[in-house]
PDB file of N, CA and C in Angstrom:
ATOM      1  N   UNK A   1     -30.291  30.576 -21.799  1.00  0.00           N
ATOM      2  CA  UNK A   1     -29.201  29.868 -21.145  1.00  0.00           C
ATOM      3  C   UNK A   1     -28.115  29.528 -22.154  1.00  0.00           C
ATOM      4  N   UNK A   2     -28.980  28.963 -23.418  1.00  0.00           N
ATOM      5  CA  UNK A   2     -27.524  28.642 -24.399  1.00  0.00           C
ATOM      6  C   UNK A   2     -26.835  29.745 -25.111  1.00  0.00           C
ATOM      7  N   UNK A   3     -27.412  30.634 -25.010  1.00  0.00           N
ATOM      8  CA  UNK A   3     -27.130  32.351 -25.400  1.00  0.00           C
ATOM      9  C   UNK A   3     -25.894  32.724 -24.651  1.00  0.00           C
ATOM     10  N   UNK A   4     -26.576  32.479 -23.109  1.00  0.00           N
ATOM     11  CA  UNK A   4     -25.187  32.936 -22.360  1.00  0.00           C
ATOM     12  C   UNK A   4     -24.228  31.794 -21.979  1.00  0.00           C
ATOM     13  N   UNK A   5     -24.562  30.798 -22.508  1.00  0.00           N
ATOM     14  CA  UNK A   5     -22.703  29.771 -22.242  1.00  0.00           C
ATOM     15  C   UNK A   5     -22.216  29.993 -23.847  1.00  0.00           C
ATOM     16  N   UNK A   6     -22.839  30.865 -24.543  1.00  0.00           N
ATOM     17  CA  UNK A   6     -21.819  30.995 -26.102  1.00  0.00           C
ATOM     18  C   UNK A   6     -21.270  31.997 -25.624  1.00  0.00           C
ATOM     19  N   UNK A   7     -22.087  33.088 -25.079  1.00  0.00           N
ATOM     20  CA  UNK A   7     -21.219  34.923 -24.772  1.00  0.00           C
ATOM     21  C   UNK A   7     -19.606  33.965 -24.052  1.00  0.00           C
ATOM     22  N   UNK A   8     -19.780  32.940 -22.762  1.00  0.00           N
ATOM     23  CA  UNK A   8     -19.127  32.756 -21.593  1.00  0.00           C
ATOM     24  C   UNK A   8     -17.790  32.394 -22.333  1.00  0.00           C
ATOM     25  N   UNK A   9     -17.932  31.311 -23.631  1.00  0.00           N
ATOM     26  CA  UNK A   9     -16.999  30.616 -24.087  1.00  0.00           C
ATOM     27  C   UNK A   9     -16.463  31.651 -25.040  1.00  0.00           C
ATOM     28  N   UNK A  10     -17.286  32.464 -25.636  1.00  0.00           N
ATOM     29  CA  UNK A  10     -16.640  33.520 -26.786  1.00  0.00           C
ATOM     30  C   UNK A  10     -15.693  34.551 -25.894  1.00  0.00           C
ATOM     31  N   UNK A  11     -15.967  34.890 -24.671  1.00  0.00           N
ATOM     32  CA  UNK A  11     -15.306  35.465 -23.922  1.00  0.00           C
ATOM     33  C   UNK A  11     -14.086  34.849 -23.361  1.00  0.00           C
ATOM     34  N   UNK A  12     -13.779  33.691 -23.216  1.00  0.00           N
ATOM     35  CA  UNK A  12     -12.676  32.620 -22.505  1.00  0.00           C
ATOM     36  C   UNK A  12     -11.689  32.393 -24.309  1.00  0.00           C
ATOM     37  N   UNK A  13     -12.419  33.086 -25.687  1.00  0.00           N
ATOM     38  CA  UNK A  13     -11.736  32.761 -27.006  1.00  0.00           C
ATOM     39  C   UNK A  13     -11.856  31.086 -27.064  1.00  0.00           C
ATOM     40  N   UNK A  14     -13.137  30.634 -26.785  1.00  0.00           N
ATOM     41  CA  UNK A  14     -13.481  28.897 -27.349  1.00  0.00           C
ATOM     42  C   UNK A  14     -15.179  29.792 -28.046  1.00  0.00           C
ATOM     43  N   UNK A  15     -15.058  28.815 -29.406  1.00  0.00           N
ATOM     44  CA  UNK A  15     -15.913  28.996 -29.718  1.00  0.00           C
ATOM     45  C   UNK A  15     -16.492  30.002 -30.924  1.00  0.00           C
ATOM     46  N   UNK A  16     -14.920  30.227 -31.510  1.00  0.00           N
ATOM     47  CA  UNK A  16     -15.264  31.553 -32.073  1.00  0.00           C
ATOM     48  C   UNK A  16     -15.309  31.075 -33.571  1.00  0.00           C
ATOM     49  N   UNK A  17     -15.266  30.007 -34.160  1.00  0.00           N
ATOM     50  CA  UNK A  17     -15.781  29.462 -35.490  1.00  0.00           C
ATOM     51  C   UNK A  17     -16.572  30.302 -36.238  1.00  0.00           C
ATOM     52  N   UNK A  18     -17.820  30.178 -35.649  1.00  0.00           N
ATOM     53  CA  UNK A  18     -18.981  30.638 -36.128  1.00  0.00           C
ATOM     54  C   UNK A  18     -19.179  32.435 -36.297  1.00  0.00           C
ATOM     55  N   UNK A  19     -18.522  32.628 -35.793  1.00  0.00           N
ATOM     56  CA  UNK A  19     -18.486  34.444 -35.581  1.00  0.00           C
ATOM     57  C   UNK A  19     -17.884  34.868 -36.746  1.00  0.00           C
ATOM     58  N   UNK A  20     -18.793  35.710 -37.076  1.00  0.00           N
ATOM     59  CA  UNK A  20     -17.873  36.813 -38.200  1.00  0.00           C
ATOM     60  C   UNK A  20     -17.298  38.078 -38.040  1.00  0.00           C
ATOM     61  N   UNK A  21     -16.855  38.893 -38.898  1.00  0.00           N
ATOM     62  CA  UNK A  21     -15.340  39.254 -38.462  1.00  0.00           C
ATOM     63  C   UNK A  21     -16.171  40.656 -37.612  1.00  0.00           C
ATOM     64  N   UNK A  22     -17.327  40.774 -38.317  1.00  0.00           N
ATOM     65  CA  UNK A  22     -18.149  42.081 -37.191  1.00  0.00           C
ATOM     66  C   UNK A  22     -18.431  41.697 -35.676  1.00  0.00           C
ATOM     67  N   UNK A  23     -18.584  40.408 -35.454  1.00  0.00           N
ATOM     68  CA  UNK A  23     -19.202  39.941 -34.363  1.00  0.00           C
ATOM     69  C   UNK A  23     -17.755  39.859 -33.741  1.00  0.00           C
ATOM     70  N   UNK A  24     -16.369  39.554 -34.495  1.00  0.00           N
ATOM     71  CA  UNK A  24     -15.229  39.145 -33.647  1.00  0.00           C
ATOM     72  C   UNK A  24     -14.911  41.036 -33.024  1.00  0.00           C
ATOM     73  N   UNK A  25     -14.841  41.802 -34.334  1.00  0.00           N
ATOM     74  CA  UNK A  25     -14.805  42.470 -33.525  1.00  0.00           C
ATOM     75  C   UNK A  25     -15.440  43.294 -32.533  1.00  0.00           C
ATOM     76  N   UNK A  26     -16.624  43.270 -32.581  1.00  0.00           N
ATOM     77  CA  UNK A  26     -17.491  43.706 -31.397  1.00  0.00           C
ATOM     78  C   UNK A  26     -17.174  42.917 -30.008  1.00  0.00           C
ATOM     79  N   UNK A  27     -16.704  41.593 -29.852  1.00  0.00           N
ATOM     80  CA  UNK A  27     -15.981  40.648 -28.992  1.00  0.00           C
ATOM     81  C   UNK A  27     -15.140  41.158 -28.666  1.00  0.00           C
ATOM     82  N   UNK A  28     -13.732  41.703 -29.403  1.00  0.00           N
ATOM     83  CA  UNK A  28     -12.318  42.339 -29.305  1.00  0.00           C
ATOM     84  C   UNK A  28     -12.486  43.378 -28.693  1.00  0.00           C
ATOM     85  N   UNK A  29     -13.492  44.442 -28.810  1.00  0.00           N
ATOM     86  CA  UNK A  29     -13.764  45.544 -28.014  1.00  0.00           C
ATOM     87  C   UNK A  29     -14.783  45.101 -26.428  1.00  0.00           C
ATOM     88  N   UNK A  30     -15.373  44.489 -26.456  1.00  0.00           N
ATOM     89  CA  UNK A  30     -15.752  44.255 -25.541  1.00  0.00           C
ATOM     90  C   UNK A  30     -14.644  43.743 -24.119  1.00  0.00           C
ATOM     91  N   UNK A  31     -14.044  42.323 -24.895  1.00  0.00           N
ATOM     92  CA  UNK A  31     -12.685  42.024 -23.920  1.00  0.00           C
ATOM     93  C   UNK A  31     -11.319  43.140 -23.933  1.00  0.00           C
ATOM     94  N   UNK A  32     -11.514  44.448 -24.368  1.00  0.00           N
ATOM     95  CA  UNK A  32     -10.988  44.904 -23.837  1.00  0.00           C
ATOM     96  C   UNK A  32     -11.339  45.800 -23.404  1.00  0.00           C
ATOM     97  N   UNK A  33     -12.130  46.304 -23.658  1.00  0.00           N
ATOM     98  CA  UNK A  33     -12.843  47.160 -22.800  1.00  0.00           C
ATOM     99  C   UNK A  33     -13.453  46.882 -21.131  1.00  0.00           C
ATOM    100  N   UNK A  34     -13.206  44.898 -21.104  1.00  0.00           N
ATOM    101  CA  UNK A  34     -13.064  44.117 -20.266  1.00  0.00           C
ATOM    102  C   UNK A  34     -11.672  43.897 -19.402  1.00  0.00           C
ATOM    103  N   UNK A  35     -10.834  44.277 -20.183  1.00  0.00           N
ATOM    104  CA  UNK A  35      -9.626  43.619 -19.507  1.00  0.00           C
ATOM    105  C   UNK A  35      -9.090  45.418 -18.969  1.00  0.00           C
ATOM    106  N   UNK A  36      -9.373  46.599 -19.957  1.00  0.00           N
ATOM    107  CA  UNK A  36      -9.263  47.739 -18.755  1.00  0.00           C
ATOM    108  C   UNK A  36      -9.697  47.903 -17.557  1.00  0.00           C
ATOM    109  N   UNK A  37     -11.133  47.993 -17.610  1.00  0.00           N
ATOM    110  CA  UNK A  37     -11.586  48.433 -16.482  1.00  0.00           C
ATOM    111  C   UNK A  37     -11.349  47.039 -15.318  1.00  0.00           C
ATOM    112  N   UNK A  38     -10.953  45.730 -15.598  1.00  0.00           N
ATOM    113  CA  UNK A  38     -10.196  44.763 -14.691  1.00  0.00           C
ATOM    114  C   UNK A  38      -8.966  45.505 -14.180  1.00  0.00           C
ATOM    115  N   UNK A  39      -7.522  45.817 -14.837  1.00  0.00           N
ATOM    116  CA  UNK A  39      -6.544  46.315 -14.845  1.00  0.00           C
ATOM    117  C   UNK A  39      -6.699  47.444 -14.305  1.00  0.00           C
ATOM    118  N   UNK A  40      -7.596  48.469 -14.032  1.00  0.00           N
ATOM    119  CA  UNK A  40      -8.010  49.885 -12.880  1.00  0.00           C
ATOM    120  C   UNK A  40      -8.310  49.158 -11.910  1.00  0.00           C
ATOM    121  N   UNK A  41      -9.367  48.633 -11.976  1.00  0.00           N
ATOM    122  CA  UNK A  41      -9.614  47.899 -10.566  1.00  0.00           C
ATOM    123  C   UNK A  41      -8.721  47.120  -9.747  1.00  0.00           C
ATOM    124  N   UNK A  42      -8.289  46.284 -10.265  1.00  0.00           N
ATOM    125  CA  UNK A  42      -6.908  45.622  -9.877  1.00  0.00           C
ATOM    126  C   UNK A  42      -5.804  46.839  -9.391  1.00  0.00           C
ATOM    127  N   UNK A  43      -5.159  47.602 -10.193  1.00  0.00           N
ATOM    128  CA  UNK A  43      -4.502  48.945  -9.304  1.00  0.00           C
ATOM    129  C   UNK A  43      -5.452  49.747  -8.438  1.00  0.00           C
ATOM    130  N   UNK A  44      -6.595  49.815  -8.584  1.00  0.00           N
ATOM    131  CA  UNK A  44      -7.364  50.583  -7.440  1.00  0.00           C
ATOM    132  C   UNK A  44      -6.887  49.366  -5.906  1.00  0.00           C
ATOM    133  N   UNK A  45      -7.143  48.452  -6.270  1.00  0.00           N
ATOM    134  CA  UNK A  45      -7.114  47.339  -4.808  1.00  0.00           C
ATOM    135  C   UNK A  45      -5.552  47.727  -4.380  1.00  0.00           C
ATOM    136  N   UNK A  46      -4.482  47.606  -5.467  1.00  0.00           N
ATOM    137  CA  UNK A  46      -3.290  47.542  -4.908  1.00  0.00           C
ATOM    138  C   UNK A  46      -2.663  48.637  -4.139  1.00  0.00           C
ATOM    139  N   UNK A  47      -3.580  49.672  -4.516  1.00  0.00           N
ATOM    140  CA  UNK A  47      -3.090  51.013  -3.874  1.00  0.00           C
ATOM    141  C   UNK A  47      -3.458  51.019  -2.862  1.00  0.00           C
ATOM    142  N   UNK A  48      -4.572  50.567  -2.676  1.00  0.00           N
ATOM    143  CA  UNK A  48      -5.717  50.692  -1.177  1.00  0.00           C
ATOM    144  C   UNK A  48      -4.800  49.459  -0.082  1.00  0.00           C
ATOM    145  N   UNK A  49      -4.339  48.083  -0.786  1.00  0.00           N
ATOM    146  CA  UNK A  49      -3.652  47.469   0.019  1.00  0.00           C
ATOM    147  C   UNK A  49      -2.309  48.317   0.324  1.00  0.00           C
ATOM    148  N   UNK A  50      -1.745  48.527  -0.299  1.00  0.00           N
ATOM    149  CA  UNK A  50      -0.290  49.319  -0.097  1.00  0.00           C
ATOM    150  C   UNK A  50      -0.619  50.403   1.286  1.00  0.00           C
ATOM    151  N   UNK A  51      -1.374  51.245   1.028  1.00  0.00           N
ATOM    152  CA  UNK A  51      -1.699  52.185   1.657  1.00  0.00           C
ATOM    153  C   UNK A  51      -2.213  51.844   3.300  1.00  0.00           C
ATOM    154  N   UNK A  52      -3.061  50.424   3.359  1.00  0.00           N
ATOM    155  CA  UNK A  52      -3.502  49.816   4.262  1.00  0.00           C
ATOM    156  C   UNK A  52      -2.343  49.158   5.114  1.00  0.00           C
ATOM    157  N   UNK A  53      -1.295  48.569   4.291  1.00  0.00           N
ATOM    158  CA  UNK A  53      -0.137  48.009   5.108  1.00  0.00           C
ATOM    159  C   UNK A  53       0.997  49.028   5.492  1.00  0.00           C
ATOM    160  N   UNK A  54       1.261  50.370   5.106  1.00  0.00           N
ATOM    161  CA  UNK A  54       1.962  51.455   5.238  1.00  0.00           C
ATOM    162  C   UNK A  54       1.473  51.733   6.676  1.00  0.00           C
ATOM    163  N   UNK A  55      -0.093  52.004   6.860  1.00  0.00           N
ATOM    164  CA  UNK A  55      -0.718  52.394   8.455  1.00  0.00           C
ATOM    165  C   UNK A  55      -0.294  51.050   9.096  1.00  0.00           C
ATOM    166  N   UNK A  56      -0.336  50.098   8.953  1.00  0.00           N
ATOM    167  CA  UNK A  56       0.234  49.021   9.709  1.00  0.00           C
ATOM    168  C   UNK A  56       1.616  48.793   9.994  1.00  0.00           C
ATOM    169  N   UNK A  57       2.405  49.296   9.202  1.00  0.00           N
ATOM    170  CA  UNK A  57       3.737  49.414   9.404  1.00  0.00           C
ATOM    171  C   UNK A  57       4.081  49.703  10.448  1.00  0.00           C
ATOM    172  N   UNK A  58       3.324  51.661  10.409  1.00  0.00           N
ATOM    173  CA  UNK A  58       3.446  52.526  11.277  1.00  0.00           C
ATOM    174  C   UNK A  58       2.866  52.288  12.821  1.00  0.00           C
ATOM    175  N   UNK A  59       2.183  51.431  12.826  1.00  0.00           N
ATOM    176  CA  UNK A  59       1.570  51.068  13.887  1.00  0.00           C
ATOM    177  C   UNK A  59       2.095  50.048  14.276  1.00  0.00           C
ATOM    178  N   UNK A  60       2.734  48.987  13.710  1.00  0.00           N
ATOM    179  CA  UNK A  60       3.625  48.022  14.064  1.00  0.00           C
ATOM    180  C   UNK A  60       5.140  48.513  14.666  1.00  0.00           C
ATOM    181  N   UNK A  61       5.681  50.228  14.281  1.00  0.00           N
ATOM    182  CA  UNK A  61       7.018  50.448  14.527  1.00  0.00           C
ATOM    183  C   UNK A  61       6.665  51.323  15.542  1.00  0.00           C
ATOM    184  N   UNK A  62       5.677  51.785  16.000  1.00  0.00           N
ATOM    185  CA  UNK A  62       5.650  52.284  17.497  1.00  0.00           C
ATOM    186  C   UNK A  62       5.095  51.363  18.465  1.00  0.00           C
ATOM    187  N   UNK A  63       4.493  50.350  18.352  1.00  0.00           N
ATOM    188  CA  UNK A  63       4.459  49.212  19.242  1.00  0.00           C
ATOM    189  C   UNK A  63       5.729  48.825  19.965  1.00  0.00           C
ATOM    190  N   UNK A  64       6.928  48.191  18.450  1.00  0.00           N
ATOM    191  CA  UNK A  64       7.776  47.942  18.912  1.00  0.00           C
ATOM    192  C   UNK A  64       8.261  48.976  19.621  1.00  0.00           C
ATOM    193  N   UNK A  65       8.325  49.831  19.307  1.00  0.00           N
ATOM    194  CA  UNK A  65       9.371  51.053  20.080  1.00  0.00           C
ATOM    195  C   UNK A  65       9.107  51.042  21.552  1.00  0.00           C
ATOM    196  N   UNK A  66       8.124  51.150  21.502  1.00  0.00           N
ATOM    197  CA  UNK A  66       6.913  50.950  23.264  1.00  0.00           C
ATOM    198  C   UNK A  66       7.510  49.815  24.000  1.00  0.00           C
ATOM    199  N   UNK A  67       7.474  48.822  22.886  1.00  0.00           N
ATOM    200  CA  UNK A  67       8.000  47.087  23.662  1.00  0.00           C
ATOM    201  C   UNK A  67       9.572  47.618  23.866  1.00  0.00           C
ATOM    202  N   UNK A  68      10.267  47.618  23.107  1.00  0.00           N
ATOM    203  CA  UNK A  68      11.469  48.146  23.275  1.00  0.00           C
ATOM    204  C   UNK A  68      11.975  48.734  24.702  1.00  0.00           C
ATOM    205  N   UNK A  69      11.031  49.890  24.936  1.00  0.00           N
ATOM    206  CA  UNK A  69      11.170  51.066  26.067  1.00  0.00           C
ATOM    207  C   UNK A  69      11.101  49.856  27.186  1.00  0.00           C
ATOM    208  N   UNK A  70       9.946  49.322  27.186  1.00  0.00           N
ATOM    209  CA  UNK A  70       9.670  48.530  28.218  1.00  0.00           C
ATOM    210  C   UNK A  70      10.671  47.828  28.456  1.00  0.00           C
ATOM    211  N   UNK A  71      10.983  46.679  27.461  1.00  0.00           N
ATOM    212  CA  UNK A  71      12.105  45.555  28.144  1.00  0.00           C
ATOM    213  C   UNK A  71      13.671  46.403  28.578  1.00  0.00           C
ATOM    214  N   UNK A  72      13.789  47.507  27.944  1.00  0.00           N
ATOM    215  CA  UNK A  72      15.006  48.322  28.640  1.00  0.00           C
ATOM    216  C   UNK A  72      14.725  48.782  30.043  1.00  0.00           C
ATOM    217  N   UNK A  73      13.537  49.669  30.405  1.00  0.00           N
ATOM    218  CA  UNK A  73      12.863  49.698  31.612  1.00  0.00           C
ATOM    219  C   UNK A  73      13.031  48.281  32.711  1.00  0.00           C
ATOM    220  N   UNK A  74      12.557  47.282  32.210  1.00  0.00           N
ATOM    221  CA  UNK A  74      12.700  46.100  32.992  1.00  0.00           C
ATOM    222  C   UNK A  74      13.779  45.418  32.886  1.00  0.00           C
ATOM    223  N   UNK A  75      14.629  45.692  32.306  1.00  0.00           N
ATOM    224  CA  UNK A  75      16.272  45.272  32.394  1.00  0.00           C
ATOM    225  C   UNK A  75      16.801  46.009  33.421  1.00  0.00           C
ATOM    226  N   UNK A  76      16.574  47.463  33.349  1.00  0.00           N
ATOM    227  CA  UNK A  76      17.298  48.132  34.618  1.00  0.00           C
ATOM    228  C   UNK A  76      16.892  48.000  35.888  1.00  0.00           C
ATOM    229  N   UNK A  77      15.624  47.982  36.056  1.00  0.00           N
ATOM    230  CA  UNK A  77      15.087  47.412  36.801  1.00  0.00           C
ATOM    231  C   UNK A  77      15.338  46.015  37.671  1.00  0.00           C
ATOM    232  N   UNK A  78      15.237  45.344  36.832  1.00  0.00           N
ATOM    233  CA  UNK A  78      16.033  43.459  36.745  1.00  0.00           C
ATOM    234  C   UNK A  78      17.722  43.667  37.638  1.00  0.00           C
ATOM    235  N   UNK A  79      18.816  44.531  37.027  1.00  0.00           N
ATOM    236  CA  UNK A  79      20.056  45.057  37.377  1.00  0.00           C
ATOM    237  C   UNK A  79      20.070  45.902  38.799  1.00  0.00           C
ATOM    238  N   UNK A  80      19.272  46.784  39.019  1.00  0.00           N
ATOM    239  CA  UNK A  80      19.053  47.360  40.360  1.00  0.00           C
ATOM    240  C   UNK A  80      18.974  46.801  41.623  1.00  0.00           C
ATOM    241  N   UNK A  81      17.972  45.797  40.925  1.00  0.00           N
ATOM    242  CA  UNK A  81      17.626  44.653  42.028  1.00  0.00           C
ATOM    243  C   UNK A  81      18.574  43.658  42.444  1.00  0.00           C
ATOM    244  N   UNK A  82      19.440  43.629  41.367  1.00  0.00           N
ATOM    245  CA  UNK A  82      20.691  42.333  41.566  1.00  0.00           C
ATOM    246  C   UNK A  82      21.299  42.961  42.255  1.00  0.00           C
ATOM    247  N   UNK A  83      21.814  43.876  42.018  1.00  0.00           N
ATOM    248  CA  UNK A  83      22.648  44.878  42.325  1.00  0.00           C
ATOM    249  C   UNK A  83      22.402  45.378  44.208  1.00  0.00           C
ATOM    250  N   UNK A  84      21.597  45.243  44.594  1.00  0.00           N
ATOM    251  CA  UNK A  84      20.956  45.569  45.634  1.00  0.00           C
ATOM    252  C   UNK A  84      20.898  44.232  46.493  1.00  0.00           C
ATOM    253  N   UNK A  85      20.612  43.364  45.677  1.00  0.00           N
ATOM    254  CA  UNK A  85      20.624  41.808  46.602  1.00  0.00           C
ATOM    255  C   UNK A  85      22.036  41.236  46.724  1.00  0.00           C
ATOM    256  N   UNK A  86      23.062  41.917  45.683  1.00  0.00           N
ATOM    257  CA  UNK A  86      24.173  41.356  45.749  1.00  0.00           C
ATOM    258  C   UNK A  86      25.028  42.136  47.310  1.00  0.00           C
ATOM    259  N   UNK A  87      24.777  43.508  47.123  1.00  0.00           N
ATOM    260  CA  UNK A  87      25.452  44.002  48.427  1.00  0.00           C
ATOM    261  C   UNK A  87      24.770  43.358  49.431  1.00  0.00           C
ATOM    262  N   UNK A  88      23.544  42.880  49.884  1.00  0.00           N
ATOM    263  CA  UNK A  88      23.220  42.363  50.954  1.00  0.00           C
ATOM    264  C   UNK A  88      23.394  41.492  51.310  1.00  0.00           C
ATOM    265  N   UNK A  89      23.711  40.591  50.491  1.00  0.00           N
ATOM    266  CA  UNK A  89      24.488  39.555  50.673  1.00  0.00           C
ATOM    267  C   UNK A  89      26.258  39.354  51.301  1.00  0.00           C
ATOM    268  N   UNK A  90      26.364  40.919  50.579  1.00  0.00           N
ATOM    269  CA  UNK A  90      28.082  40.851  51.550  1.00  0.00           C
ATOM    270  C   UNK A  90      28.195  40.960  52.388  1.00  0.00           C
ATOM    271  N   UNK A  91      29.054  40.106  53.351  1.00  0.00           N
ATOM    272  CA  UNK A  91      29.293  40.308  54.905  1.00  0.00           C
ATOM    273  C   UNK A  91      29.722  41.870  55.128  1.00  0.00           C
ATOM    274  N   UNK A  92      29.457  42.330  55.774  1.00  0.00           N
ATOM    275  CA  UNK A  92      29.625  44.342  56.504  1.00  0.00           C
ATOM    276  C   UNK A  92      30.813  43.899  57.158  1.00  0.00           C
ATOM    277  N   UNK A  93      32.132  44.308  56.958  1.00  0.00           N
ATOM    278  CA  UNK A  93      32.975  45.077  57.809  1.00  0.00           C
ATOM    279  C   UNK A  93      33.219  46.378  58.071  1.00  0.00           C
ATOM    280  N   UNK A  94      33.443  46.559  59.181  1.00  0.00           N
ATOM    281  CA  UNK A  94      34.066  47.828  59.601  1.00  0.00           C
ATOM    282  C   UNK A  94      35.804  47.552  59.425  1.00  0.00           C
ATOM    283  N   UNK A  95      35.950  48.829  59.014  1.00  0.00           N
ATOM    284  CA  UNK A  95      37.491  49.187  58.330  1.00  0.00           C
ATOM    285  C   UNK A  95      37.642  50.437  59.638  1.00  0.00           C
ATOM    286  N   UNK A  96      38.704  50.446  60.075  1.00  0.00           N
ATOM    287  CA  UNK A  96      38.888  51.884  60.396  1.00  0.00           C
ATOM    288  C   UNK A  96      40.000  52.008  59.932  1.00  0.00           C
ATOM    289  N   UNK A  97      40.513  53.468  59.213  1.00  0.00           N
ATOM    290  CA  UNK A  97      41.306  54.126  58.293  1.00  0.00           C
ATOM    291  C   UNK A  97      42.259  55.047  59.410  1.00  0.00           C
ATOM    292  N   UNK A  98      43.105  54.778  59.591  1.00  0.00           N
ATOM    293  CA  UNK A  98      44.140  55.694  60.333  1.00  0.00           C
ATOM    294  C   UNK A  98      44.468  56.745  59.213  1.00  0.00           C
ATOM    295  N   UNK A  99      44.767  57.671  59.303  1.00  0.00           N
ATOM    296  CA  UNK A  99      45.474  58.704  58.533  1.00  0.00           C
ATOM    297  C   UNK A  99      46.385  59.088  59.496  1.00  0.00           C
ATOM    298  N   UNK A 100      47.856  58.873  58.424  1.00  0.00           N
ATOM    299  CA  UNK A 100      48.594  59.888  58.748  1.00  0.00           C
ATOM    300  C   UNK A 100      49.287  60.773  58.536  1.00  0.00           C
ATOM    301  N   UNK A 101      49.408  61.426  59.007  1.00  0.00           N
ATOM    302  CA  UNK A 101      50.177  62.979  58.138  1.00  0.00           C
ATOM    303  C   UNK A 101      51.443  63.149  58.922  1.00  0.00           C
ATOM    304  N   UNK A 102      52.354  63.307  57.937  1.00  0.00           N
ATOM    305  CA  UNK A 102      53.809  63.467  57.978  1.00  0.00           C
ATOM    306  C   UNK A 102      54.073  65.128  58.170  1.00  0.00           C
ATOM    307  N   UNK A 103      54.790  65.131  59.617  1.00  0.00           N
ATOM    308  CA  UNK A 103      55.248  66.575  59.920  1.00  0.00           C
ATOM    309  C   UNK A 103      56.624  66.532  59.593  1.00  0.00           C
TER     310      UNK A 103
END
């Protein structure tokens, strides 16, 4: 146990008094050989997120497009109907149109 809270603290750089310069650097290679394969992994995630929100994009911009279609659909729709309740509402006259033609 006290083995591994010295590795924990030699790794966080507390603790390094006692270490000599073989042990520091066997430490120095280790944290970085620590902090690469962190730094791949870390771009492995970011690519996989990037890539994950790109399909969501795409799936978010034909939704809208769909919603889009629709509320234009139900606008004309909406207008037809006005349009239709408004003439019925007008009183109907009859007009009669004389024509005449000049001899």
């Amino acid at each position: 146990m006290i083995h591994l809270e010295k590795n924990s603290k030699h790794m966080i750089g507390e603790d390094l008094e006692l270490l000599n310069f073989k042990e520091l650097q066997c430490l120095e290679k280790k944290i970085s050989l620590g902090a690469r394969k962190i730094h791949s992994r870390k771009e492995k995630v970011s690519v996989e997120r990037i890539r994950s929100l790109k399909i969501k994009e795409k799936s978010l911009t034909v939704e809208n497009a769909n919603l889009e279609k629709k509320i234009g659909a139900s606008i004309a729709i909406k207008n037809l109907e006005t349009d239709a309740a408004t003439q019925q509402d007008l009183p109907q006259t009859n007009l009669n149109l004389m024509y005449f033609s000049s001899s």
